[in-house]
PDB file of N, CA and C in Angstrom:
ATOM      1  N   UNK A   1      10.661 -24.108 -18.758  1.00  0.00           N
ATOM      2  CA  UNK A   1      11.166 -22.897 -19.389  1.00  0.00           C
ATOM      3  C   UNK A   1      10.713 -22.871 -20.850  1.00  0.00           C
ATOM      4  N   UNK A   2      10.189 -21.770 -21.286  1.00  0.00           N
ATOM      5  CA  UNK A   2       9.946 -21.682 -22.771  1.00  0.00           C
ATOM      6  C   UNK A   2      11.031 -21.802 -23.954  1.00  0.00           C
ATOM      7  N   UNK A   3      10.383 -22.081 -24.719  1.00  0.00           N
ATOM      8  CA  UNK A   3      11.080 -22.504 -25.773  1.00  0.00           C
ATOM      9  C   UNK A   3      11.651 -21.346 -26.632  1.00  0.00           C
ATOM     10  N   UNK A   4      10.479 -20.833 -27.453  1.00  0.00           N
ATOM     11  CA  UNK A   4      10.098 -19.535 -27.499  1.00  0.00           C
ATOM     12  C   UNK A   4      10.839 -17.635 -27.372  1.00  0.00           C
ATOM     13  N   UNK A   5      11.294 -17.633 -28.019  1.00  0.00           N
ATOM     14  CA  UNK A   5      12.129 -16.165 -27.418  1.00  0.00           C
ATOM     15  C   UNK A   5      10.945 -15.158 -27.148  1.00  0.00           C
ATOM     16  N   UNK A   6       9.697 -14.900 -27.801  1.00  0.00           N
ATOM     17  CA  UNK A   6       8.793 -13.488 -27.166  1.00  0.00           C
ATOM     18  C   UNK A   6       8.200 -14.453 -25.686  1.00  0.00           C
ATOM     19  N   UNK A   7       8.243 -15.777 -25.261  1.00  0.00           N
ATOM     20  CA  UNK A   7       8.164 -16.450 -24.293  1.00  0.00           C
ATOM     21  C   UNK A   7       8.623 -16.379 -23.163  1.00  0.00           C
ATOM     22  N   UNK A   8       9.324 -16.833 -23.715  1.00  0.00           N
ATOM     23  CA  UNK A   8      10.727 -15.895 -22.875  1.00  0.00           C
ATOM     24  C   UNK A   8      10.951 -14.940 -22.282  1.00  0.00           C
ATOM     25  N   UNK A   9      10.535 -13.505 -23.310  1.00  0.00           N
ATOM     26  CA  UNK A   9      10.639 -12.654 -22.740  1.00  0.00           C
ATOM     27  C   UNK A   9       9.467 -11.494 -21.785  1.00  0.00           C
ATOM     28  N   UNK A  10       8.525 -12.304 -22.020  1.00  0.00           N
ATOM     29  CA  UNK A  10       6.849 -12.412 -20.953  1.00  0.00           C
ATOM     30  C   UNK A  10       7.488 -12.909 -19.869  1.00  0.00           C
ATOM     31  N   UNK A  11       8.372 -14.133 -19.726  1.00  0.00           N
ATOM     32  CA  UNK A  11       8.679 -14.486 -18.414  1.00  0.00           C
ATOM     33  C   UNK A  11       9.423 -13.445 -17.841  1.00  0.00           C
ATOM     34  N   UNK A  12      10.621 -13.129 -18.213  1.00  0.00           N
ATOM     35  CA  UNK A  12      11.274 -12.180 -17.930  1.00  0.00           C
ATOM     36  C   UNK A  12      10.345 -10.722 -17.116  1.00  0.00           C
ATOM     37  N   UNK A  13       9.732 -10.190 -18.537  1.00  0.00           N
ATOM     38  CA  UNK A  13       9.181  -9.292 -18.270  1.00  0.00           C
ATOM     39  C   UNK A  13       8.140  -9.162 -16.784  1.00  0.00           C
ATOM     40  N   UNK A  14       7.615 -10.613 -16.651  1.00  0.00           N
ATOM     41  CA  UNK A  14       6.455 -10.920 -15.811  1.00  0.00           C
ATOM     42  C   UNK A  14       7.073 -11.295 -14.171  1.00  0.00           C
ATOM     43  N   UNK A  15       8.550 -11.532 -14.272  1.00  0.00           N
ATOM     44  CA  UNK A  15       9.029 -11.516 -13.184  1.00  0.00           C
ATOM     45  C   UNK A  15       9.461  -9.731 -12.201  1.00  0.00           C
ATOM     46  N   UNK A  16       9.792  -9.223 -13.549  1.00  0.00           N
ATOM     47  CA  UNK A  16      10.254  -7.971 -13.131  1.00  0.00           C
ATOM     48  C   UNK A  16       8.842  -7.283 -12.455  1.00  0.00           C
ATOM     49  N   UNK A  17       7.464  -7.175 -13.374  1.00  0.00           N
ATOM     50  CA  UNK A  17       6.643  -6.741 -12.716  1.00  0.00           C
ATOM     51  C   UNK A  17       6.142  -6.962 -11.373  1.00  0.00           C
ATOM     52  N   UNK A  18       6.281  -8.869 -11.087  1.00  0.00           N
ATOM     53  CA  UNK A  18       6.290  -8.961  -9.810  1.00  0.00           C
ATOM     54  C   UNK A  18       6.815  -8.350  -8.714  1.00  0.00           C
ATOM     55  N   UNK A  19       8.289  -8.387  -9.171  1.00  0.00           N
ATOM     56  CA  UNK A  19       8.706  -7.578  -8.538  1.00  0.00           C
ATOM     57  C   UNK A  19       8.569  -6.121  -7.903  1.00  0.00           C
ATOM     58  N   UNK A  20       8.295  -5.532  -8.785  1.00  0.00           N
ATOM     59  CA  UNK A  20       7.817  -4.323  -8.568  1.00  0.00           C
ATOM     60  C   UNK A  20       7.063  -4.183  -7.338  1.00  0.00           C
ATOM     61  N   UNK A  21       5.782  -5.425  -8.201  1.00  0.00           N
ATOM     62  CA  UNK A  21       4.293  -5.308  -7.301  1.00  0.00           C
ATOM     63  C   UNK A  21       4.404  -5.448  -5.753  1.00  0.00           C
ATOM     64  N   UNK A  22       5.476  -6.651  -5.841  1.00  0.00           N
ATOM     65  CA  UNK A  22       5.612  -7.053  -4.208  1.00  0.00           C
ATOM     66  C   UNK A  22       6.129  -5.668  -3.452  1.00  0.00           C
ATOM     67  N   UNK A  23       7.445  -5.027  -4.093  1.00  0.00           N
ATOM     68  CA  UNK A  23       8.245  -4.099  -3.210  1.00  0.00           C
ATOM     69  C   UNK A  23       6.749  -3.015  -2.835  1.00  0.00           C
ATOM     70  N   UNK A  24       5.839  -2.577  -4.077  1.00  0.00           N
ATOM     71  CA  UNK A  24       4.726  -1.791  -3.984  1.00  0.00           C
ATOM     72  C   UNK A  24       4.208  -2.219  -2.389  1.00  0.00           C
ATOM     73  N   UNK A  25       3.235  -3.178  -2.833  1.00  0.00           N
ATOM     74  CA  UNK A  25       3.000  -3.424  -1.560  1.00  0.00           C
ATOM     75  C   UNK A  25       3.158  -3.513  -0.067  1.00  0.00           C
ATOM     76  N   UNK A  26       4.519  -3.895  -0.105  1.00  0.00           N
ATOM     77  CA  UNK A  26       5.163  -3.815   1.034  1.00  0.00           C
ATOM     78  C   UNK A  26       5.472  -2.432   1.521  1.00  0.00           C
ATOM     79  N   UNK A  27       5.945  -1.813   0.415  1.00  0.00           N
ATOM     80  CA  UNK A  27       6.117  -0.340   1.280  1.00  0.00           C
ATOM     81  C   UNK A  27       4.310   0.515   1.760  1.00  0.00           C
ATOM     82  N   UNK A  28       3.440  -0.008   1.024  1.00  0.00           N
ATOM     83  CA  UNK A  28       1.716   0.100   1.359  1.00  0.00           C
ATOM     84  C   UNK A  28       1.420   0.026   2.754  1.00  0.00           C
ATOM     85  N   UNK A  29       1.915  -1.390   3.388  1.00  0.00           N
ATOM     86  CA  UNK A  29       1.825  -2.259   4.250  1.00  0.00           C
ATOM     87  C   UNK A  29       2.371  -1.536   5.451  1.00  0.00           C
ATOM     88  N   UNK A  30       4.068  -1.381   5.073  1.00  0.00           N
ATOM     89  CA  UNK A  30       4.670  -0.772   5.958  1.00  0.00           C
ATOM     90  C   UNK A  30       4.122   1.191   6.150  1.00  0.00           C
ATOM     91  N   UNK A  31       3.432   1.688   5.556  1.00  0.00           N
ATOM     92  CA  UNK A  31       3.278   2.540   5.528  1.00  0.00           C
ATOM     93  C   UNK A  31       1.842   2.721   6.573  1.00  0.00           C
ATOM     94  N   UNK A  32       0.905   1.841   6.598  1.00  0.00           N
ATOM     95  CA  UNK A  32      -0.471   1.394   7.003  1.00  0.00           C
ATOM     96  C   UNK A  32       0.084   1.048   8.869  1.00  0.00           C
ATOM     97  N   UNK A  33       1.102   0.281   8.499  1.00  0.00           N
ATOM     98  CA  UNK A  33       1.780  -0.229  10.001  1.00  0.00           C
ATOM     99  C   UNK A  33       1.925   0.675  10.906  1.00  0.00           C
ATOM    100  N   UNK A  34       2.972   1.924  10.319  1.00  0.00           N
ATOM    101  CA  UNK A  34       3.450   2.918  11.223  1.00  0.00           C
ATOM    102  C   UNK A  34       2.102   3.382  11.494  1.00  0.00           C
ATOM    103  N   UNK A  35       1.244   3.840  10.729  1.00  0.00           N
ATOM    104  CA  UNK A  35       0.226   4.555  11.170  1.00  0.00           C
ATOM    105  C   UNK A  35      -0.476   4.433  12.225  1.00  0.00           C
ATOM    106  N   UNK A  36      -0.785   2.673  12.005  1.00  0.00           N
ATOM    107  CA  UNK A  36      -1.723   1.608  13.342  1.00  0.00           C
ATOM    108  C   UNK A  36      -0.817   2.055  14.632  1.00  0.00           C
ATOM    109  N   UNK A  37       0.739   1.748  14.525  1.00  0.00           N
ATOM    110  CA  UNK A  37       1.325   1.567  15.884  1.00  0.00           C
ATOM    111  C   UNK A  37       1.396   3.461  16.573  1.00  0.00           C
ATOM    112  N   UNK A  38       1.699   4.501  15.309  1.00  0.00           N
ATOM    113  CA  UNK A  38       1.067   5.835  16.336  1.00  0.00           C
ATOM    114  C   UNK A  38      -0.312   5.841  16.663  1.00  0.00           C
ATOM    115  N   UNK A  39      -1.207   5.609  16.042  1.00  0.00           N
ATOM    116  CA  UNK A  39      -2.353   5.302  16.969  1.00  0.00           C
ATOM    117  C   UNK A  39      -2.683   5.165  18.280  1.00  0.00           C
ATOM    118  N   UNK A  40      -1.872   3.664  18.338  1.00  0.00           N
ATOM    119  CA  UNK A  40      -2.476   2.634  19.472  1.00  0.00           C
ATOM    120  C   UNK A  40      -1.239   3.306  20.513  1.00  0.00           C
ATOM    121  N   UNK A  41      -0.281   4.207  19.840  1.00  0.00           N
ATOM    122  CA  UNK A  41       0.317   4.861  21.182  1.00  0.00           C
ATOM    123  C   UNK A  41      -0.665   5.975  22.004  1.00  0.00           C
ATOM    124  N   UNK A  42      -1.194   6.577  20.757  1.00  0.00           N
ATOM    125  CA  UNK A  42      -2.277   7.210  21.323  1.00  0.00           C
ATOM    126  C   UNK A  42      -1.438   9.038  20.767  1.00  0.00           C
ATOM    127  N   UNK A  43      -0.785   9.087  20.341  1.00  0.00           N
ATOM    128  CA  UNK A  43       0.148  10.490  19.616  1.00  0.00           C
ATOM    129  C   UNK A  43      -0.299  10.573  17.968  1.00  0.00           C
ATOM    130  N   UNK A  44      -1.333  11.658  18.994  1.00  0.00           N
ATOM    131  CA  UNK A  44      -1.901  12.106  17.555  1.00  0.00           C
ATOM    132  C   UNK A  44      -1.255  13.177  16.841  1.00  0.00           C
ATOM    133  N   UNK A  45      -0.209  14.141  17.277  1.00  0.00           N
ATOM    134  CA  UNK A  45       0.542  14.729  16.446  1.00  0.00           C
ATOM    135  C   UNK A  45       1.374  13.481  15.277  1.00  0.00           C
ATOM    136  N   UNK A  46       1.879  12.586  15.731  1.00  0.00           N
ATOM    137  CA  UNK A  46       2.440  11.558  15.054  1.00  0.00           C
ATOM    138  C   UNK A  46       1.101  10.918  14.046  1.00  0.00           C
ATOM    139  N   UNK A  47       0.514  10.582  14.864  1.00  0.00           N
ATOM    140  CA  UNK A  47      -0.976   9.774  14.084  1.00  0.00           C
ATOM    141  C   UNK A  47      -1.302  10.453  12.766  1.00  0.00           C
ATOM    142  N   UNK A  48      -1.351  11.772  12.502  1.00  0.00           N
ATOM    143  CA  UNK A  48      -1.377  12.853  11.894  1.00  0.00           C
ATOM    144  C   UNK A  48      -0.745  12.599  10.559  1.00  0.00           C
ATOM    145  N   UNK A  49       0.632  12.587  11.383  1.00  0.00           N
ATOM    146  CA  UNK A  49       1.923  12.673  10.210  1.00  0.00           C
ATOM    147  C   UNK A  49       1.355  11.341   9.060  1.00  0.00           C
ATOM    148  N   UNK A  50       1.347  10.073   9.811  1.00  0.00           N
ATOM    149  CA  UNK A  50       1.730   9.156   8.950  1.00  0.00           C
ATOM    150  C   UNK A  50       0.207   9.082   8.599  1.00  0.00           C
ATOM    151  N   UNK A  51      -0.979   9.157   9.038  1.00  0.00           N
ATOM    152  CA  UNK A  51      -1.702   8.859   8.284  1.00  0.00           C
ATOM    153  C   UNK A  51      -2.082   9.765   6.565  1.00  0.00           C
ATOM    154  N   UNK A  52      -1.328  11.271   6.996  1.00  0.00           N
ATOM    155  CA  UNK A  52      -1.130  11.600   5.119  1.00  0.00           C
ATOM    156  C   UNK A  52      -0.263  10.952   4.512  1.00  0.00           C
ATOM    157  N   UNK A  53       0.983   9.759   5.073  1.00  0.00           N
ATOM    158  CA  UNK A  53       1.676   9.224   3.860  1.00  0.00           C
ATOM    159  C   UNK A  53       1.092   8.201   3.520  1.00  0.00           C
ATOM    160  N   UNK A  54       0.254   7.311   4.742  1.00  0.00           N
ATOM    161  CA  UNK A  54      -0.267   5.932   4.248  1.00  0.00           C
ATOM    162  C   UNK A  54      -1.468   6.362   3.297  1.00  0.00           C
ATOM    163  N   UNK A  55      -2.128   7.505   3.570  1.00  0.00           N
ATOM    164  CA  UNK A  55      -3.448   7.805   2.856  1.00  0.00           C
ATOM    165  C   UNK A  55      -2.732   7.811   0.906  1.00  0.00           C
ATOM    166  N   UNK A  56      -1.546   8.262   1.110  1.00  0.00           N
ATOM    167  CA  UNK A  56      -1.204   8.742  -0.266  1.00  0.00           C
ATOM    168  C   UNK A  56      -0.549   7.872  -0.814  1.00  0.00           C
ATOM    169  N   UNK A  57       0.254   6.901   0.064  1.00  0.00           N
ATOM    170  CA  UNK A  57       0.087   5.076  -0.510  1.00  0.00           C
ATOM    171  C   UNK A  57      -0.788   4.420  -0.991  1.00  0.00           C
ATOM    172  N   UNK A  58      -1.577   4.626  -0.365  1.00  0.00           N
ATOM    173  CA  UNK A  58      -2.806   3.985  -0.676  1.00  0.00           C
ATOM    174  C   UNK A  58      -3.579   4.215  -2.037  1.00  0.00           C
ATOM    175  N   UNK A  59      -3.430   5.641  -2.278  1.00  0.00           N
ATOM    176  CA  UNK A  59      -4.250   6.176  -3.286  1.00  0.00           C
ATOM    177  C   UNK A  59      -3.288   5.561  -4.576  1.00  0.00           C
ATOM    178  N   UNK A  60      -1.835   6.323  -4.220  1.00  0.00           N
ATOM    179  CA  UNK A  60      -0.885   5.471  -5.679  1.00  0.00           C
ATOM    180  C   UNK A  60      -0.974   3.950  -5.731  1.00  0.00           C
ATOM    181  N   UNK A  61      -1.105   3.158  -4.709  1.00  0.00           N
ATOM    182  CA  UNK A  61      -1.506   1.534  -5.436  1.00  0.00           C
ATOM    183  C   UNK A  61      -2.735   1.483  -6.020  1.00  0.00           C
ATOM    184  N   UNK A  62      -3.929   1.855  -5.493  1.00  0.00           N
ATOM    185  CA  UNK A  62      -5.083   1.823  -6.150  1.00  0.00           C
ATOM    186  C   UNK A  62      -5.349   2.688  -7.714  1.00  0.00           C
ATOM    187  N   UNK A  63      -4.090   3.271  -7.999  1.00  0.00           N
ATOM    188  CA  UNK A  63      -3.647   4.121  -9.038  1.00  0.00           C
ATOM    189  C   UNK A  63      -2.980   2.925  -9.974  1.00  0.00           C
ATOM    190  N   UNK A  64      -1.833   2.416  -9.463  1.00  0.00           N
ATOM    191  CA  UNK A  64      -1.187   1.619  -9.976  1.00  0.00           C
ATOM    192  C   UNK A  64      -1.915   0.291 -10.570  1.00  0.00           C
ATOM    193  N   UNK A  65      -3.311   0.101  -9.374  1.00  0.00           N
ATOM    194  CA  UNK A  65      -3.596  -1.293  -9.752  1.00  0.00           C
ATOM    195  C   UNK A  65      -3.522  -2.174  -8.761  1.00  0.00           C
ATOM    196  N   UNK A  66      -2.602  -1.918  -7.944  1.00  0.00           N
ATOM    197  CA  UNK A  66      -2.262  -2.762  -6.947  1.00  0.00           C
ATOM    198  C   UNK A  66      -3.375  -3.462  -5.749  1.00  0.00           C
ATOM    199  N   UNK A  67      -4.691  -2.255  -5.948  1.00  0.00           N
ATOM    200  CA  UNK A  67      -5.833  -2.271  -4.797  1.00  0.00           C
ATOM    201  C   UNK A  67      -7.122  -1.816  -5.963  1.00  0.00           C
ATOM    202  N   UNK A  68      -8.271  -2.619  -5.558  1.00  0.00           N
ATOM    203  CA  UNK A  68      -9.225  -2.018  -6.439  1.00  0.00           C
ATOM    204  C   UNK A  68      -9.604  -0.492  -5.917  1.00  0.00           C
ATOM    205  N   UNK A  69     -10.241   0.148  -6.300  1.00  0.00           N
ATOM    206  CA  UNK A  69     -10.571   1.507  -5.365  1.00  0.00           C
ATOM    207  C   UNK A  69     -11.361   1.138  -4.224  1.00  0.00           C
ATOM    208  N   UNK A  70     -12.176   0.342  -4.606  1.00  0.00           N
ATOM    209  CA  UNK A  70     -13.469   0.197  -3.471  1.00  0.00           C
ATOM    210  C   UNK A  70     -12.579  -0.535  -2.158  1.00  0.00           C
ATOM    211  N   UNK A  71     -11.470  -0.925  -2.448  1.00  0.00           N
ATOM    212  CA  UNK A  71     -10.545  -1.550  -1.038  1.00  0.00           C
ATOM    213  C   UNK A  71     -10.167  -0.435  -0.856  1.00  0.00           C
ATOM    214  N   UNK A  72      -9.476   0.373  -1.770  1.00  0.00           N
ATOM    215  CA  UNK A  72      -8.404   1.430  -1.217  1.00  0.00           C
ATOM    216  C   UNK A  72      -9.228   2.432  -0.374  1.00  0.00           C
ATOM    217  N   UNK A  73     -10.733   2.918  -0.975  1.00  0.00           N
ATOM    218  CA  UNK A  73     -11.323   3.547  -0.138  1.00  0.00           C
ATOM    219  C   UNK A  73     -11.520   2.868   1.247  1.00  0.00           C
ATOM    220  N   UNK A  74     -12.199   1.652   1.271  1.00  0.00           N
ATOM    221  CA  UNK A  74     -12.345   0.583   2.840  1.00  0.00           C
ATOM    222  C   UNK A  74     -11.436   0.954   3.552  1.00  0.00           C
ATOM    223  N   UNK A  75      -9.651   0.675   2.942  1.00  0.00           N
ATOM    224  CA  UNK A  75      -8.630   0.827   3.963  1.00  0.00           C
ATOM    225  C   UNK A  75      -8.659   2.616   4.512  1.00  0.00           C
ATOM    226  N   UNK A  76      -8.925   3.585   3.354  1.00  0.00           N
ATOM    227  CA  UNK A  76      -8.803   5.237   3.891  1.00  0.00           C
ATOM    228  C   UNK A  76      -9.902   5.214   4.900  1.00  0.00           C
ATOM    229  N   UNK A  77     -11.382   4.443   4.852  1.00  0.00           N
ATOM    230  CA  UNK A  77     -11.814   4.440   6.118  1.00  0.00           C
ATOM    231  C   UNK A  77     -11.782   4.498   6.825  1.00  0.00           C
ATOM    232  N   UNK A  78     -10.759   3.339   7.170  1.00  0.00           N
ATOM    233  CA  UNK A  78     -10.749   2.504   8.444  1.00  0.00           C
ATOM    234  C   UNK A  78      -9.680   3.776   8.865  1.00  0.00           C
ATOM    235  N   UNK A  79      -8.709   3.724   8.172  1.00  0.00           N
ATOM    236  CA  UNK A  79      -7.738   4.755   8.581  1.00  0.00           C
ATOM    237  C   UNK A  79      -8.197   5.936   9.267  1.00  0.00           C
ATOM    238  N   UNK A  80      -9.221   6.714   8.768  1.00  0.00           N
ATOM    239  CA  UNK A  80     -10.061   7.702   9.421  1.00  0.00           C
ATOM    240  C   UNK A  80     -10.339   7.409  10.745  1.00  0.00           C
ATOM    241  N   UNK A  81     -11.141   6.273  10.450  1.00  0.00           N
ATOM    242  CA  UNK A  81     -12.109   6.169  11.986  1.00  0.00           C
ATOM    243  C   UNK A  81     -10.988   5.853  12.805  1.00  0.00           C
ATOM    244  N   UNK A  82     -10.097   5.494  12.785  1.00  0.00           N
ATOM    245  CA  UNK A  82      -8.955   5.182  13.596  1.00  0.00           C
ATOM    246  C   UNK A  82      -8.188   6.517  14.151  1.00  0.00           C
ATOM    247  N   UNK A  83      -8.115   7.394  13.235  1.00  0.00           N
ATOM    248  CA  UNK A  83      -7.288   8.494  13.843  1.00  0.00           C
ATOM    249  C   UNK A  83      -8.272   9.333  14.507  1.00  0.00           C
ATOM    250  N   UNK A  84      -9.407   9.424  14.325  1.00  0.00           N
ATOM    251  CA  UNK A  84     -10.389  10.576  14.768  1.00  0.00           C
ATOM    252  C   UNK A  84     -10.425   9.761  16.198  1.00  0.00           C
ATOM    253  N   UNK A  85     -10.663   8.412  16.580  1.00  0.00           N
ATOM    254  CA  UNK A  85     -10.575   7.674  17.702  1.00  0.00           C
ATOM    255  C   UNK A  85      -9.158   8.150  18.414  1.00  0.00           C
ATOM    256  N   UNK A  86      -8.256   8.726  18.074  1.00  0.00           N
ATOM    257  CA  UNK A  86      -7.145   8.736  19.201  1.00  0.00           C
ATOM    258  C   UNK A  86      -7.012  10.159  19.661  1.00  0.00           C
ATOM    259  N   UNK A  87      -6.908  10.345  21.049  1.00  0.00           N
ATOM    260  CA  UNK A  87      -6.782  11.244  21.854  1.00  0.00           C
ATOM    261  C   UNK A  87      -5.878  12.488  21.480  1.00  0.00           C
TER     262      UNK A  87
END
């Protein structure tokens, strides 16, 4: 533990951001998930839905930082070729 009070308060500060980052992600993740599992049901009215929220997850982490662009675009890819693939 630092000694230090502006030390200190980097730790502090640097925990909270983690925080953040992780919950970020996870809701990314979970957002990417639903999308995969309407897919692979094959309900593309559904497929539809979630792939504009994961697309717009995606874009705010790579906004945030969370994803470089050149991933965030890879993942909107894949996302594409995936929904245009379901029936």
């Amino acid at each position: 533990m630092p000694n230090i009070k502006s030390a200190k308060k980097r730790v502090l500060l640097a925990e909270a951001r983690n925080a953040r980052n992780k919950a970020s992600k996870s809701a990314l993740k979970t957002a990417i998930k639903k999308f995969e599992a309407a897919a692979a049901e094959g309900n593309r009215t559904e497929a539809e839905g979630t792939y504009k929220v994961a697309v717009k997850a995606i874009d705010k982490a790579a906004a945030k930082g969370l994803l470089h662009k050149n991933n965030a675009a890879h993942k909107k890819s894949a996302l594409t070729l995936k929904l245009n693939n379901v029936d």
